[in-house]
Protein backbone atom coordinates (compact mmCIF):
# COMPACT_ATOMS: atom_id res chain seq x y z
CA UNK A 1 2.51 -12.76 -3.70
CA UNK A 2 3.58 -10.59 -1.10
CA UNK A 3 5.47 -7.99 -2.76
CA UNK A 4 2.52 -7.30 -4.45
CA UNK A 5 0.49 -7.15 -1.83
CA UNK A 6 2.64 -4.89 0.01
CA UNK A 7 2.97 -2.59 -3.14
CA UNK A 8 -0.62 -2.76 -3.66
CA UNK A 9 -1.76 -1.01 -0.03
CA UNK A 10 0.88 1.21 -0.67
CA UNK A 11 -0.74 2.09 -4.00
CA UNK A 12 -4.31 2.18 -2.45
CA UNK A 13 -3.06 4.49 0.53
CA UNK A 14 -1.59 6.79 -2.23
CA UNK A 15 -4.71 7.21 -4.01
CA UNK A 16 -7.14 7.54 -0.75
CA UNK A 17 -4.87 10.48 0.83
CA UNK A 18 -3.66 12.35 -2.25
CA UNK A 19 -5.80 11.17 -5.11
CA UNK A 20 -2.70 9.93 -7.20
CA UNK A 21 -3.11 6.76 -9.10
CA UNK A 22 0.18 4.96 -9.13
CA UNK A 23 1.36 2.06 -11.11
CA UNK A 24 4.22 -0.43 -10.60
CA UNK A 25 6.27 -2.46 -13.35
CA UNK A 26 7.15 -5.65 -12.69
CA UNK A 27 10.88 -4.85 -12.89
CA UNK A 28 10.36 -2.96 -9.89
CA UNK A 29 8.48 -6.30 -8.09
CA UNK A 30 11.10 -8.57 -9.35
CA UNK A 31 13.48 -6.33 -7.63
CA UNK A 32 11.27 -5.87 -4.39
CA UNK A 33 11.33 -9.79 -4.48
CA UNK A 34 15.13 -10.07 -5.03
CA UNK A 35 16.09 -7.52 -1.99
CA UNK A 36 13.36 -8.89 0.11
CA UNK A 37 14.04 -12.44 0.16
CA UNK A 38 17.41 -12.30 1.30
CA UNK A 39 17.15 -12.79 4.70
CA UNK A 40 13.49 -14.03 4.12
CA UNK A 41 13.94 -17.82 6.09
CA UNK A 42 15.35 -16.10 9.01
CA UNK A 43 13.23 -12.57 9.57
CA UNK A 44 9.94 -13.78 7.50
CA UNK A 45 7.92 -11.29 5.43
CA UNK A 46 10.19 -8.15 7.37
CA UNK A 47 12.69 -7.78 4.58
CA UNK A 48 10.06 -7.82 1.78
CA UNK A 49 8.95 -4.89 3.74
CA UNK A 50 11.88 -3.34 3.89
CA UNK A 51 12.90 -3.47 0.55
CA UNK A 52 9.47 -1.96 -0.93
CA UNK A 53 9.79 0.71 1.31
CA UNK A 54 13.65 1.46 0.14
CA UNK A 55 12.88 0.80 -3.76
CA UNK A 56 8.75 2.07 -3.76
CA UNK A 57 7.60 3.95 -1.26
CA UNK A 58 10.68 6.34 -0.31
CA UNK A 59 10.62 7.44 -4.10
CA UNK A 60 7.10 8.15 -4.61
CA UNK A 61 7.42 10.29 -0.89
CA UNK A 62 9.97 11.80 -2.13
CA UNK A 63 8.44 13.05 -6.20
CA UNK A 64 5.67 14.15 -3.27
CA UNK A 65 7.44 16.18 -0.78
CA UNK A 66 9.35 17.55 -3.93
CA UNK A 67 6.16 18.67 -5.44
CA UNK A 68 6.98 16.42 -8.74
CA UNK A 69 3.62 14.29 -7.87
CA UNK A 70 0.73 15.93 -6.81
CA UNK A 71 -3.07 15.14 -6.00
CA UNK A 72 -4.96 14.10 -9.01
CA UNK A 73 -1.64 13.02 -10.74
CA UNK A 74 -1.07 9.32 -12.20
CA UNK A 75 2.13 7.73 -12.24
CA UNK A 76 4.21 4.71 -12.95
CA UNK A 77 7.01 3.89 -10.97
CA UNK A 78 9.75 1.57 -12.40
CA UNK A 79 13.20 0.20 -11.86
CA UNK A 80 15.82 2.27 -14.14
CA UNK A 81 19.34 2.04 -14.47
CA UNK A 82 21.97 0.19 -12.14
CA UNK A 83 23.94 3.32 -12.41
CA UNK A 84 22.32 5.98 -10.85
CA UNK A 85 21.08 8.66 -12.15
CA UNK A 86 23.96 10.74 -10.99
CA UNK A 87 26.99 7.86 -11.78
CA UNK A 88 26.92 6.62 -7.96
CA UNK A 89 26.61 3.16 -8.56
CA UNK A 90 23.33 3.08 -6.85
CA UNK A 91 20.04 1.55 -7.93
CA UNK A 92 17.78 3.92 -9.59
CA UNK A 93 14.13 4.29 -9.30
CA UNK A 94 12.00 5.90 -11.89
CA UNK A 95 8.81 7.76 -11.38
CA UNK A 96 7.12 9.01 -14.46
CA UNK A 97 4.16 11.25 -14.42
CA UNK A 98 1.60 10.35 -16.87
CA UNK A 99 0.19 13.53 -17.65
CA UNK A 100 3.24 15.20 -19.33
CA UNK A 101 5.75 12.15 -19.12
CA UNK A 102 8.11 14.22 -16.76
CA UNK A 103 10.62 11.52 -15.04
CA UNK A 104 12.29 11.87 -11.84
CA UNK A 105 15.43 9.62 -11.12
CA UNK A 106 15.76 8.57 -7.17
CA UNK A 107 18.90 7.24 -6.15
CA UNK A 108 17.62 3.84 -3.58
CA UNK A 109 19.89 4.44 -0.89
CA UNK A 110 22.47 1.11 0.13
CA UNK A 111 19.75 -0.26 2.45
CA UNK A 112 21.70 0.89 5.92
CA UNK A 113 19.13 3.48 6.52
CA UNK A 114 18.04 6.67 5.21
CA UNK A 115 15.64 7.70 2.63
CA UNK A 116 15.95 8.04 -1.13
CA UNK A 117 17.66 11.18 -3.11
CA UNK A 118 16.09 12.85 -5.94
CA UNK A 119 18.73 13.14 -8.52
CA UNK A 120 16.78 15.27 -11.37
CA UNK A 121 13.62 15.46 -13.16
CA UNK A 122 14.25 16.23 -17.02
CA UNK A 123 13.07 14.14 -19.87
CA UNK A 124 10.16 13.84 -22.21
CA UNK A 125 8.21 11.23 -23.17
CA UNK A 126 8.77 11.08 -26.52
CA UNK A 127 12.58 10.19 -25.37
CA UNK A 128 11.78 7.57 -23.22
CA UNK A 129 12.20 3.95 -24.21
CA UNK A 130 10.56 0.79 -22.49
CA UNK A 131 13.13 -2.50 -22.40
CA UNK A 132 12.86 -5.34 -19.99
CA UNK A 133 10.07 -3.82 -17.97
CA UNK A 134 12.85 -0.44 -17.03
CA UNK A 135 12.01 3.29 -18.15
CA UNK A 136 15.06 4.17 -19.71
CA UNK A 137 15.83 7.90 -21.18
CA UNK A 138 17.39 7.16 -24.65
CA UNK A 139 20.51 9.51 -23.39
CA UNK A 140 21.21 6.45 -20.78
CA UNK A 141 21.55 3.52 -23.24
């Protein structure tokens, strides 16, 4: 379907400039799906877009810019907690890097614009605990 299309070249571009081999749940594509097809009958494929730009690729530019992912790294990026990792309210996404199962929580941003916030990057692996398809740190639940 499209949002995985859309996630997939983003995936692909990820790994031919900066070597990093990303993987998506399918929380996080049932979400793309759900924010995408909003306005989908009116603006077409455009939203989709949008919305895996806002929930995928602003958070995986962002654990880049913030040095969190690097090249050579593997990650996973899922959908976490409605909350926000900081109590805003605000979607979370959840990048976790394979190699020492660091997370880093990104608060999405409310879709008018902007890019997504890195709230913190603190957790093991060992307290991380996979529900419904959502990375969830055992401190959240």
């Amino acid at each position: 379907d499209i949002a995985h299309a859309i996630v997939d070249a983003s995936i692909e571009r990820a790994h031919n400039e900066k070597s990093i081999k990303l993987s998506v749940s399918e929380a996080m594509i049932d979400s793309i799906m759900s924010d995408g097809a909003m306005n989908a009958a009116e603006f077409g494929a455009r939203p989709m877009r949008r919305a895996a730009q806002r929930l995928f690729e602003d958070a995986v530019s962002d654990a880049i810019v913030r040095g969190f992912l690097k090249e050579g790294d593997a990650a996973t990026v899922d959908m976490g907690l409605d909350q926000g990792a900081n109590g805003s309210g605000m979607p979370t996404v959840v990048v976790m890097r394979e190699k020492d199962g660091e997370l880093l929580y990104v608060d999405v941003d409310d879709g008018s614009g902007g890019i997504g916030m890195a709230a913190s990057a603190a957790s093991r692996r060992p307290s991380l605990q996979m529900g419904e398809g959502e990375l969830q740190p055992e401190s959240m639940l």
